[in-house]
N, C-alpha and C. Protein backbone atom coordinates (compact mmCIF):
# COMPACT_ATOMS: atom_id res chain seq x y z
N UNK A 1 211.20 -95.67 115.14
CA UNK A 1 210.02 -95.75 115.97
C UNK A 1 210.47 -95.87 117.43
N UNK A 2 209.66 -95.23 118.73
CA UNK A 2 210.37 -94.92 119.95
C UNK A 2 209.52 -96.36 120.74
N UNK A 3 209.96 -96.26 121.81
CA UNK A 3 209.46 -97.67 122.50
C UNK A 3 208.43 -97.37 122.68
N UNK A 4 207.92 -96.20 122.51
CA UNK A 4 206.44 -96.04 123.04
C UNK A 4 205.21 -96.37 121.80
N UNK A 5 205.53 -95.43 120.95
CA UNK A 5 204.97 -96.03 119.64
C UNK A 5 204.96 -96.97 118.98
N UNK A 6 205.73 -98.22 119.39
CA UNK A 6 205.75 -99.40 119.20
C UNK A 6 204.35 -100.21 119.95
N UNK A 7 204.57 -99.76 121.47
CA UNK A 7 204.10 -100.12 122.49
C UNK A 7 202.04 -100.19 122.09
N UNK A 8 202.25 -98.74 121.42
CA UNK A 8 200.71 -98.03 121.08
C UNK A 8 200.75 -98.93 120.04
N UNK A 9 201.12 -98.86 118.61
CA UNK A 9 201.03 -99.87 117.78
C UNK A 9 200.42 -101.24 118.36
N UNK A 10 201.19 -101.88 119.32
CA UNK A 10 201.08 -103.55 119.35
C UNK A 10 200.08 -103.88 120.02
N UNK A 11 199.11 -102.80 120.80
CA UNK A 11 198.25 -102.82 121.46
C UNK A 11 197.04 -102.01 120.78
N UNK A 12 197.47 -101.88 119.37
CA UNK A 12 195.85 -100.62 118.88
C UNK A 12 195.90 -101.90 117.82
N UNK A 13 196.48 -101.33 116.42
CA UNK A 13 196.70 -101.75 115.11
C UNK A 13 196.68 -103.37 115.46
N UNK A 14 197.89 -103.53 116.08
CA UNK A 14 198.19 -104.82 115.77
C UNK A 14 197.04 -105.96 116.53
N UNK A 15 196.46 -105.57 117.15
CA UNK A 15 195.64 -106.50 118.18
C UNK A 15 194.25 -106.27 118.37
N UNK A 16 193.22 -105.37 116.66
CA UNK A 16 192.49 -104.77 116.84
C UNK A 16 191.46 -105.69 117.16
N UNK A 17 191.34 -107.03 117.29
CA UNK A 17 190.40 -107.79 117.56
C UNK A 17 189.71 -107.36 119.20
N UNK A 18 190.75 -107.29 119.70
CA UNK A 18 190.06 -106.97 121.10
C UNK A 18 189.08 -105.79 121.24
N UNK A 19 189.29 -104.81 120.46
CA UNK A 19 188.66 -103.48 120.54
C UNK A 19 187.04 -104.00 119.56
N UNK A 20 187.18 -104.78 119.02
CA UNK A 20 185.87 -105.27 118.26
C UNK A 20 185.14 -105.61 119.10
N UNK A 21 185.90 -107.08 119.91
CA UNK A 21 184.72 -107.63 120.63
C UNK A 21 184.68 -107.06 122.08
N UNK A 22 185.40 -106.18 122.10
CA UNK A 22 184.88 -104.49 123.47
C UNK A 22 183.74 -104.01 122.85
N UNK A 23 183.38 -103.74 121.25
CA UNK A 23 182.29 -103.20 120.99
C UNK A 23 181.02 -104.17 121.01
N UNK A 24 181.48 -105.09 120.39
CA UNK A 24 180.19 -106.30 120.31
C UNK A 24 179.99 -106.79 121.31
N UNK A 25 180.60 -106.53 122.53
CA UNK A 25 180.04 -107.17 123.80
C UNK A 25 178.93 -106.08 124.50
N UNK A 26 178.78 -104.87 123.54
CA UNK A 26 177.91 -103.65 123.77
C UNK A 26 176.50 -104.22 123.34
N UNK A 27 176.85 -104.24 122.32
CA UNK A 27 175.71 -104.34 121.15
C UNK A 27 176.16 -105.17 119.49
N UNK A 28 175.08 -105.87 118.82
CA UNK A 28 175.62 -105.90 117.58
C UNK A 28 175.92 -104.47 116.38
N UNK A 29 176.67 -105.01 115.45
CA UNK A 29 176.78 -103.81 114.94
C UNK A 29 176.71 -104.22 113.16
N UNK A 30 176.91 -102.56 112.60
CA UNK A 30 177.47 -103.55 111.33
C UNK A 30 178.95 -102.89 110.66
N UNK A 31 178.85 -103.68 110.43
CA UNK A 31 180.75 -103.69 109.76
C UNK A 31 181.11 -102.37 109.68
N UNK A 32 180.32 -101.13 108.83
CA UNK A 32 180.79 -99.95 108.57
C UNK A 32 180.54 -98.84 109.92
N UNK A 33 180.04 -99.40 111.10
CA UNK A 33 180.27 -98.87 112.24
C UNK A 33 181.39 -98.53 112.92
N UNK A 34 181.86 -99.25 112.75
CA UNK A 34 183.37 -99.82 114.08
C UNK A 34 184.33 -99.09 113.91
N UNK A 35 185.16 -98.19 112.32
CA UNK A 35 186.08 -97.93 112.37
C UNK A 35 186.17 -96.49 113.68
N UNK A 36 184.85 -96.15 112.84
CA UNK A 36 184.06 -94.65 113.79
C UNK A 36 184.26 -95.23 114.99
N UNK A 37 183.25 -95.68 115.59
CA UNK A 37 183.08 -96.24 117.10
C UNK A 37 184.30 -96.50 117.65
N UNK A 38 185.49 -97.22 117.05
CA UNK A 38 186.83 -97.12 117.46
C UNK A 38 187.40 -95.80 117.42
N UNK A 39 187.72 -95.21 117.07
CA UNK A 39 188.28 -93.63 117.15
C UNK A 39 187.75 -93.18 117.91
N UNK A 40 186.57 -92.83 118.27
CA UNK A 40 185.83 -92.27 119.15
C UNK A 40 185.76 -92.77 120.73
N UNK A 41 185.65 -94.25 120.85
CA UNK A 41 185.82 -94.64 121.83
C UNK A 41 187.12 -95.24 122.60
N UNK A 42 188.10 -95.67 121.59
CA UNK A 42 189.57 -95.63 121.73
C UNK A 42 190.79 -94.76 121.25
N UNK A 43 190.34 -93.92 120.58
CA UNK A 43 191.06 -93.01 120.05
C UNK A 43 192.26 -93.11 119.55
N UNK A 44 191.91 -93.94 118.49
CA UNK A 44 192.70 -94.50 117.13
C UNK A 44 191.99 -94.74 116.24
N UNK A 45 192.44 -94.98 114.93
CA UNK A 45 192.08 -94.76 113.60
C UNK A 45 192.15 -95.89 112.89
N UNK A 46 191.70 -96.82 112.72
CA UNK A 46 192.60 -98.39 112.29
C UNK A 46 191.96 -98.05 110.29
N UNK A 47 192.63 -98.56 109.58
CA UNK A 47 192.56 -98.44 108.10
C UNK A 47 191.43 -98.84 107.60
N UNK A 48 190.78 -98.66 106.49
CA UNK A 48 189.91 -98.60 106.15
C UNK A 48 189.04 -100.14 105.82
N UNK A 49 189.89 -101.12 105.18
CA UNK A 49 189.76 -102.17 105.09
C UNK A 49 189.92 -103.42 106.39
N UNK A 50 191.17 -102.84 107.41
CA UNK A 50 191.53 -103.49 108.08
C UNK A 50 190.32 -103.97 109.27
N UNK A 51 189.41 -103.69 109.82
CA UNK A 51 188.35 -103.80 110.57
C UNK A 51 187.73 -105.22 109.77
N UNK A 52 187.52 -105.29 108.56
CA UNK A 52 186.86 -105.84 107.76
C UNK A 52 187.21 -107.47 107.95
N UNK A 53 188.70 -107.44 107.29
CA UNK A 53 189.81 -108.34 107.40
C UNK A 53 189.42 -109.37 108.74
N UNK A 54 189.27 -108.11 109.64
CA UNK A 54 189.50 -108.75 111.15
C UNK A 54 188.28 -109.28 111.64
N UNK A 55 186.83 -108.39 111.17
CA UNK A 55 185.82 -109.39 111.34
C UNK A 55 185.77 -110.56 110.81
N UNK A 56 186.32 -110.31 109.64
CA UNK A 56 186.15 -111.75 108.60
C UNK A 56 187.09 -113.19 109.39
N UNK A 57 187.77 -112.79 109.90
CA UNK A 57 189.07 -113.85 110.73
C UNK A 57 188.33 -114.20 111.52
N UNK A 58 187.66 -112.85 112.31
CA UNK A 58 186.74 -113.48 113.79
C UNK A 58 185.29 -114.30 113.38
N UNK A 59 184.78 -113.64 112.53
CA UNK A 59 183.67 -114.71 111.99
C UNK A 59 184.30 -116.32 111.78
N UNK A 60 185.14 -116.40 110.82
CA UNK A 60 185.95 -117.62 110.23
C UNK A 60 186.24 -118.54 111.56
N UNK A 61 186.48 -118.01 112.84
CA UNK A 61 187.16 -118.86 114.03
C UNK A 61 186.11 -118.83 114.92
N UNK A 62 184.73 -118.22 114.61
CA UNK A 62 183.82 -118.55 115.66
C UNK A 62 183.47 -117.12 116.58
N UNK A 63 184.83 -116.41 116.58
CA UNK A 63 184.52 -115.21 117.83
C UNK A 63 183.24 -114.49 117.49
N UNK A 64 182.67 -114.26 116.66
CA UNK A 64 181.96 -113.32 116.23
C UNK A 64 180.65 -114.10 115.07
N UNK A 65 179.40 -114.11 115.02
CA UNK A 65 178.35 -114.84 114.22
C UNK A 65 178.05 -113.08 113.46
N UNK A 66 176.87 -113.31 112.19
CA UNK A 66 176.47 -112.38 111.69
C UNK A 66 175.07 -112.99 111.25
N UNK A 67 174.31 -111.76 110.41
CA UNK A 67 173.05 -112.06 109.64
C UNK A 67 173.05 -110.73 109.12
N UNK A 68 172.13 -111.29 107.92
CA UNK A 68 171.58 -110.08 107.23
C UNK A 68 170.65 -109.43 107.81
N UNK A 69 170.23 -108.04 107.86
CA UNK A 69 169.09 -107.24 108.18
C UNK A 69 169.43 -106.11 106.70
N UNK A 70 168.27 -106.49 106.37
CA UNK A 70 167.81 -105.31 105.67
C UNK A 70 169.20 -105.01 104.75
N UNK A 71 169.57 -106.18 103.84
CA UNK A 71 170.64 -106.28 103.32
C UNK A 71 172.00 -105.81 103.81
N UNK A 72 171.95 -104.98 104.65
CA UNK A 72 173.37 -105.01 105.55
C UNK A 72 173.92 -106.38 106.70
N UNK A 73 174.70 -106.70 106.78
CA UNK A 73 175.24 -107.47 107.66
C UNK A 73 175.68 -107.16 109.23
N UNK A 74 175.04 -107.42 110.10
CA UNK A 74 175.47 -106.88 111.27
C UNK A 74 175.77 -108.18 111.90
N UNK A 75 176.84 -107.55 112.90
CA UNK A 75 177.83 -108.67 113.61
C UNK A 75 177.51 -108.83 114.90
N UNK A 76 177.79 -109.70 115.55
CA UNK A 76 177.27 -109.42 117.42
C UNK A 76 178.76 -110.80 117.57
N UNK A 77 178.80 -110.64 118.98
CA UNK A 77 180.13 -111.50 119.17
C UNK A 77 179.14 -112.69 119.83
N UNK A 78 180.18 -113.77 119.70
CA UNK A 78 179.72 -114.98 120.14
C UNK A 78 179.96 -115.64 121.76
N UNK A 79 179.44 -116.67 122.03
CA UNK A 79 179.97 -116.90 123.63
C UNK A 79 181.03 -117.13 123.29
N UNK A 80 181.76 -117.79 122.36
CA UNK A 80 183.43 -118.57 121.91
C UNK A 80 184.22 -117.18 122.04
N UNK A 81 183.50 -115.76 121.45
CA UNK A 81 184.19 -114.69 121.21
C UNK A 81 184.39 -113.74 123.02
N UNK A 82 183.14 -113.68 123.43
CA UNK A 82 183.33 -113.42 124.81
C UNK A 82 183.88 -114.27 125.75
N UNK A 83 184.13 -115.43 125.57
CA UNK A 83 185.38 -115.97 126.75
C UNK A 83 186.66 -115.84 125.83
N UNK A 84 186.37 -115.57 125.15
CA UNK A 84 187.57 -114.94 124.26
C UNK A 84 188.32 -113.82 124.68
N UNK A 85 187.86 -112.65 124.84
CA UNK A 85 187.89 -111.41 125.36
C UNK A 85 187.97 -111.37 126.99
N UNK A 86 187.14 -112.23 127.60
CA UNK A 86 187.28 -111.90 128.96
C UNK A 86 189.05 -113.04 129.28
N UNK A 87 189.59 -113.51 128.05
CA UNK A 87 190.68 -114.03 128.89
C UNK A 87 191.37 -112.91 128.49
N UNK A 88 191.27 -112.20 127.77
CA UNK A 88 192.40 -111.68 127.08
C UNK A 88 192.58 -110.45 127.80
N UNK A 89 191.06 -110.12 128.34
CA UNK A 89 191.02 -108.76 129.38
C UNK A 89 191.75 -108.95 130.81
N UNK A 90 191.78 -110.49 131.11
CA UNK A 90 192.54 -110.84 132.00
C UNK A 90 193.86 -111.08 132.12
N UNK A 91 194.54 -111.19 130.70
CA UNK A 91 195.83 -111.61 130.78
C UNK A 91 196.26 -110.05 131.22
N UNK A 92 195.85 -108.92 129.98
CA UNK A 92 196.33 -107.68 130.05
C UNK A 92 196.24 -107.14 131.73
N UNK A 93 195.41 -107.81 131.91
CA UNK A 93 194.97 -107.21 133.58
C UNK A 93 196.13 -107.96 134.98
N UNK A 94 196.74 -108.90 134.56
CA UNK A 94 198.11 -109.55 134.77
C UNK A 94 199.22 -109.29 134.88
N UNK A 95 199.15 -108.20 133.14
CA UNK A 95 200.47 -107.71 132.55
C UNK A 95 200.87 -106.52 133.17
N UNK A 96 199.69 -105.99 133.58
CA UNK A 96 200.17 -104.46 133.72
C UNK A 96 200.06 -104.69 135.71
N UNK A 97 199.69 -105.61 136.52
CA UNK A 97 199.92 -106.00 137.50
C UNK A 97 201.37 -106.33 137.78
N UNK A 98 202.16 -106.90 137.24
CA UNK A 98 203.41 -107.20 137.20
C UNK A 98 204.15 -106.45 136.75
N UNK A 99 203.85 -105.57 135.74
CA UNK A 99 204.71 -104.59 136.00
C UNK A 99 203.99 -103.17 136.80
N UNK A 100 203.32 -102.88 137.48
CA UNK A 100 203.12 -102.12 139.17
C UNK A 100 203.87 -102.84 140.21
N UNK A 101 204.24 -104.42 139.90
CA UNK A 101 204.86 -104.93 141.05
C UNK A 101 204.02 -105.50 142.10
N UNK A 102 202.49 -105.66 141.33
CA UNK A 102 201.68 -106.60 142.29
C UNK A 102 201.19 -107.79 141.70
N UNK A 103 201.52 -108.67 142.12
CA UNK A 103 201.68 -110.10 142.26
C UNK A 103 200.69 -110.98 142.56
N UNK A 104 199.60 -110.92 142.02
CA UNK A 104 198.72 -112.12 142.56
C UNK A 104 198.87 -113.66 142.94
């Protein structure tokens, strides 16, 4: 694997939480939305189950609440989940500052 595809990996696959609550800070959704809505709007493919997994973690820790409608489950992110995201949009927003070589 090249440094780059590592790079794409550790920031798609491996860290798909962020790309969730990028969507749920849109709108709520429900579970069988997102893999779509991710490909389309990030242009990656995350596994079939794996979305699932990851709501279920983010529900479990608070980032994310749910309810039934109309026997489907739809998700919306939580305030715990959006200062969640806005640090995390900030660290990345840090990372890639330091390496441009600007320094806040």
């Amino acid at each position: 694997m090249t440094p780059l595809q590592r790079l794409k990996r550790s920031t798609t696959l491996d860290n798909l939480w962020i790309y969730i609550l990028a969507l749920l800070k849109k709108r709520p959704l429900y579970g069988w939305e997102i893999p779509d809505l991710i490909e389309k709007e990030f242009q990656f493919r995350p596994g079939k189950i794996t979305p699932y997994r990851v709501l279920y973690r983010l529900q479990l820790d608070k980032f994310v609440k749910s309810r039934i409608d109309q026997r489907r489950r739809v998700y919306q992110i939580s305030a715990k989940g959006e200062k969640e995201f806005d640090n995390a949009y900030e660290e990345l927003r840090g990372l890639l500052n330091l390496l441009d070589g600007k320094h806040e």
